[in-house]
C-alpha atoms as a PDB file:
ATOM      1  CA  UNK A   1      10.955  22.582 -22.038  1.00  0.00           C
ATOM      2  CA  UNK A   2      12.712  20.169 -19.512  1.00  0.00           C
ATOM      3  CA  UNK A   3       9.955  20.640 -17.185  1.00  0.00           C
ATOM      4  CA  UNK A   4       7.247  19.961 -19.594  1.00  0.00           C
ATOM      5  CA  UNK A   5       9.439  16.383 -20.171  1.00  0.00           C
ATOM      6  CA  UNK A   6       9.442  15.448 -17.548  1.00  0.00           C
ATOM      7  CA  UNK A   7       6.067  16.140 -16.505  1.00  0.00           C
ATOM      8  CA  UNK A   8       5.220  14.218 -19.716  1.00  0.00           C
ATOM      9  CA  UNK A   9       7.380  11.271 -18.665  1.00  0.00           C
ATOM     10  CA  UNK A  10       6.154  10.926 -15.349  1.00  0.00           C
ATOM     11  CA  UNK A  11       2.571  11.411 -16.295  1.00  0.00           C
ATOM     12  CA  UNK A  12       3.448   8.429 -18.514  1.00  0.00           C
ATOM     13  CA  UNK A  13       4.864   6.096 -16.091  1.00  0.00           C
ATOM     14  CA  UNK A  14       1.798   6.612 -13.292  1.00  0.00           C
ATOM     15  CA  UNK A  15      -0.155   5.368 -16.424  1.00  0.00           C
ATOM     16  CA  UNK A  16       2.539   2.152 -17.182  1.00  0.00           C
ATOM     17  CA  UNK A  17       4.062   1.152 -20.171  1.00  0.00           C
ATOM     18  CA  UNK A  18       4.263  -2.425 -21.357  1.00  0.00           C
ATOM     19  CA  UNK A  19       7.784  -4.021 -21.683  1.00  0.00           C
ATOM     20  CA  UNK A  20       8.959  -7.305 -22.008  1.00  0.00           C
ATOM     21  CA  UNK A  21      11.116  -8.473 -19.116  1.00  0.00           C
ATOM     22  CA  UNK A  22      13.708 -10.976 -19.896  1.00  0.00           C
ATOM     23  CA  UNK A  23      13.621 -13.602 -17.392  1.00  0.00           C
ATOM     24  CA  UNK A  24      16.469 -16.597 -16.210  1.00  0.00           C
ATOM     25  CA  UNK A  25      15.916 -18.883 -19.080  1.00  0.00           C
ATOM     26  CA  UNK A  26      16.257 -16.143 -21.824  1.00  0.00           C
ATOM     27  CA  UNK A  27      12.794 -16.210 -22.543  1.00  0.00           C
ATOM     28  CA  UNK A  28      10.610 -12.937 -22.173  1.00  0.00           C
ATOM     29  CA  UNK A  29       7.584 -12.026 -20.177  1.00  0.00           C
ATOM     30  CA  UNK A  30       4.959  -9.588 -21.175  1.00  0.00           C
ATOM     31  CA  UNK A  31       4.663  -6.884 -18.075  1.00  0.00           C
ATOM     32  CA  UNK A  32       3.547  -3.609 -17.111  1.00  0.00           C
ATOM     33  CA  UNK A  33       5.960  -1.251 -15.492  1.00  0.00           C
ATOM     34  CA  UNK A  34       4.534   1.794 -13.669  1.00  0.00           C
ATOM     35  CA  UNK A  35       5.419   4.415 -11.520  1.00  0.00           C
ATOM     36  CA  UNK A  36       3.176   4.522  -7.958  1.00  0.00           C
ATOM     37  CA  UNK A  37       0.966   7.983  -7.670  1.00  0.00           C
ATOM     38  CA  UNK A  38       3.496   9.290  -4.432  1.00  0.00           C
ATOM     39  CA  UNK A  39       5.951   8.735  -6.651  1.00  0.00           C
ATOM     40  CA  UNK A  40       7.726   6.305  -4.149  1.00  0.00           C
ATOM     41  CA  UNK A  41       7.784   2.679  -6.390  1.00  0.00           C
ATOM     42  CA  UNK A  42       7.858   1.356  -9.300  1.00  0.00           C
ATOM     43  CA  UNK A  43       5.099  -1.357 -10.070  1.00  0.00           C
ATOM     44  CA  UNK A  44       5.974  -4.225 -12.106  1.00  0.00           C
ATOM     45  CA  UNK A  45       3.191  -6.473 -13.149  1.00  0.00           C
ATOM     46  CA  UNK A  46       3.807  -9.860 -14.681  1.00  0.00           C
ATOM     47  CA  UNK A  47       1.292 -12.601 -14.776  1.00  0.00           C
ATOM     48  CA  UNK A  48      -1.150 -10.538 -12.520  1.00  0.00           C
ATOM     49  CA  UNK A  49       0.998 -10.513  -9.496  1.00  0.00           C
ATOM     50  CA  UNK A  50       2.462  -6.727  -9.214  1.00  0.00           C
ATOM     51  CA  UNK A  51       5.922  -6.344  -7.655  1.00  0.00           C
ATOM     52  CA  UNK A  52       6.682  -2.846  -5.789  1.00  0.00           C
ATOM     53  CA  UNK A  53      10.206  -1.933  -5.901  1.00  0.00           C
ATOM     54  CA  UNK A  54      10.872   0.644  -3.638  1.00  0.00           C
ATOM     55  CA  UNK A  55      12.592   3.839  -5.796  1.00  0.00           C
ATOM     56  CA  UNK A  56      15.136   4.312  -2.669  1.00  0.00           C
ATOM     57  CA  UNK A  57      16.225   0.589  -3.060  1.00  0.00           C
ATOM     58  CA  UNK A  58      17.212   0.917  -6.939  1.00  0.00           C
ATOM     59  CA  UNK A  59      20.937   1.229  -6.939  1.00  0.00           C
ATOM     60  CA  UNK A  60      21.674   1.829 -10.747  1.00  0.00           C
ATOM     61  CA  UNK A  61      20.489   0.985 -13.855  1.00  0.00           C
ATOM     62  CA  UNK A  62      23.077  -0.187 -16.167  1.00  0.00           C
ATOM     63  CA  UNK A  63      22.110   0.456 -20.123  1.00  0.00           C
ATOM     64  CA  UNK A  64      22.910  -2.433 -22.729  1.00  0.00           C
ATOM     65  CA  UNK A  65      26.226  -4.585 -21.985  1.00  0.00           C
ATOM     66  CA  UNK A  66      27.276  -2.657 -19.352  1.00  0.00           C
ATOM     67  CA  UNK A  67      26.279  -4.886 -16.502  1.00  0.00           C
ATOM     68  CA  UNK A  68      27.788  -8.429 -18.769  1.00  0.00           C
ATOM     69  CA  UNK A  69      30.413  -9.594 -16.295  1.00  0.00           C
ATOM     70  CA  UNK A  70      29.040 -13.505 -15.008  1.00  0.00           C
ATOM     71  CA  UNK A  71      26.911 -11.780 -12.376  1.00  0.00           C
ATOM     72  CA  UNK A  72      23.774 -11.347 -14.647  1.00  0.00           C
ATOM     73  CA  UNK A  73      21.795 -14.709 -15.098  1.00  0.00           C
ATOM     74  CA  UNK A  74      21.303 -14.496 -18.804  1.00  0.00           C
ATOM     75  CA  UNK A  75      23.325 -12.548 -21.753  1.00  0.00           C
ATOM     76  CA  UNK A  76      22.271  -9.212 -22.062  1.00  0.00           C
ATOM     77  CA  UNK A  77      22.159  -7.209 -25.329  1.00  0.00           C
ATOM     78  CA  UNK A  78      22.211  -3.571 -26.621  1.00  0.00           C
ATOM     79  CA  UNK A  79      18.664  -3.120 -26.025  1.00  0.00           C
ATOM     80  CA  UNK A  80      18.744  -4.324 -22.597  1.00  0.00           C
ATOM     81  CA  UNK A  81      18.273  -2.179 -19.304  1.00  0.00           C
ATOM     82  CA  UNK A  82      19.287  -3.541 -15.905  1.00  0.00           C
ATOM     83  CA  UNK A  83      17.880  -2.953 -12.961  1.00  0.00           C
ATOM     84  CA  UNK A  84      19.939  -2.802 -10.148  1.00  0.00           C
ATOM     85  CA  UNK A  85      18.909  -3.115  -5.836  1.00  0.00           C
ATOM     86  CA  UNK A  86      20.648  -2.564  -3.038  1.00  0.00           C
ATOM     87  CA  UNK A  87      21.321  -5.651  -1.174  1.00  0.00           C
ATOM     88  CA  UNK A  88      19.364  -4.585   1.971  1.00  0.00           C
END
């Protein structure tokens, strides 16, 4: 059962999903978040430039509020997810 899940799930994210991505001013973007074929990035397309975020540079990713302490650049809400990179 967790196998076919996650299976499911990944087979999802090589296809993307669309999300909006909140940005500095508190506005949101439209984008497409995907998951490379090797399995190695995730793809984030806004505006038709795609962004590769190496998987082994993603630090954490902090669920709703959790990440609200001055260092995020907008206020973040229950239905936010952050997205956190090393600082390579």
């Amino acid at each position: 059962a967790l196998r076919d899940l996650m299976k499911r799930f990944v087979q999802d994210m090589i296809r993307g999903k669309q999300y909006a991505v909140v940005v500095e001013n508190s506005c949101t973007e439209p984008c497409k978040l995907s998951l490379s074929p090797n399995l190695q990035y995730l793809q984030l397309e806004v505006a038709g430039v795609t962004h590769d975020i190496p998987l082994r540079n993603v630090k954490d990713i902090c669920p709703g509020k959790l990440l609200e302490n001055g260092s995020t650049p907008i206020i973040l809400d229950d239905l936010c997810n952050t997205l956190v990179l090393r600082n390579n």
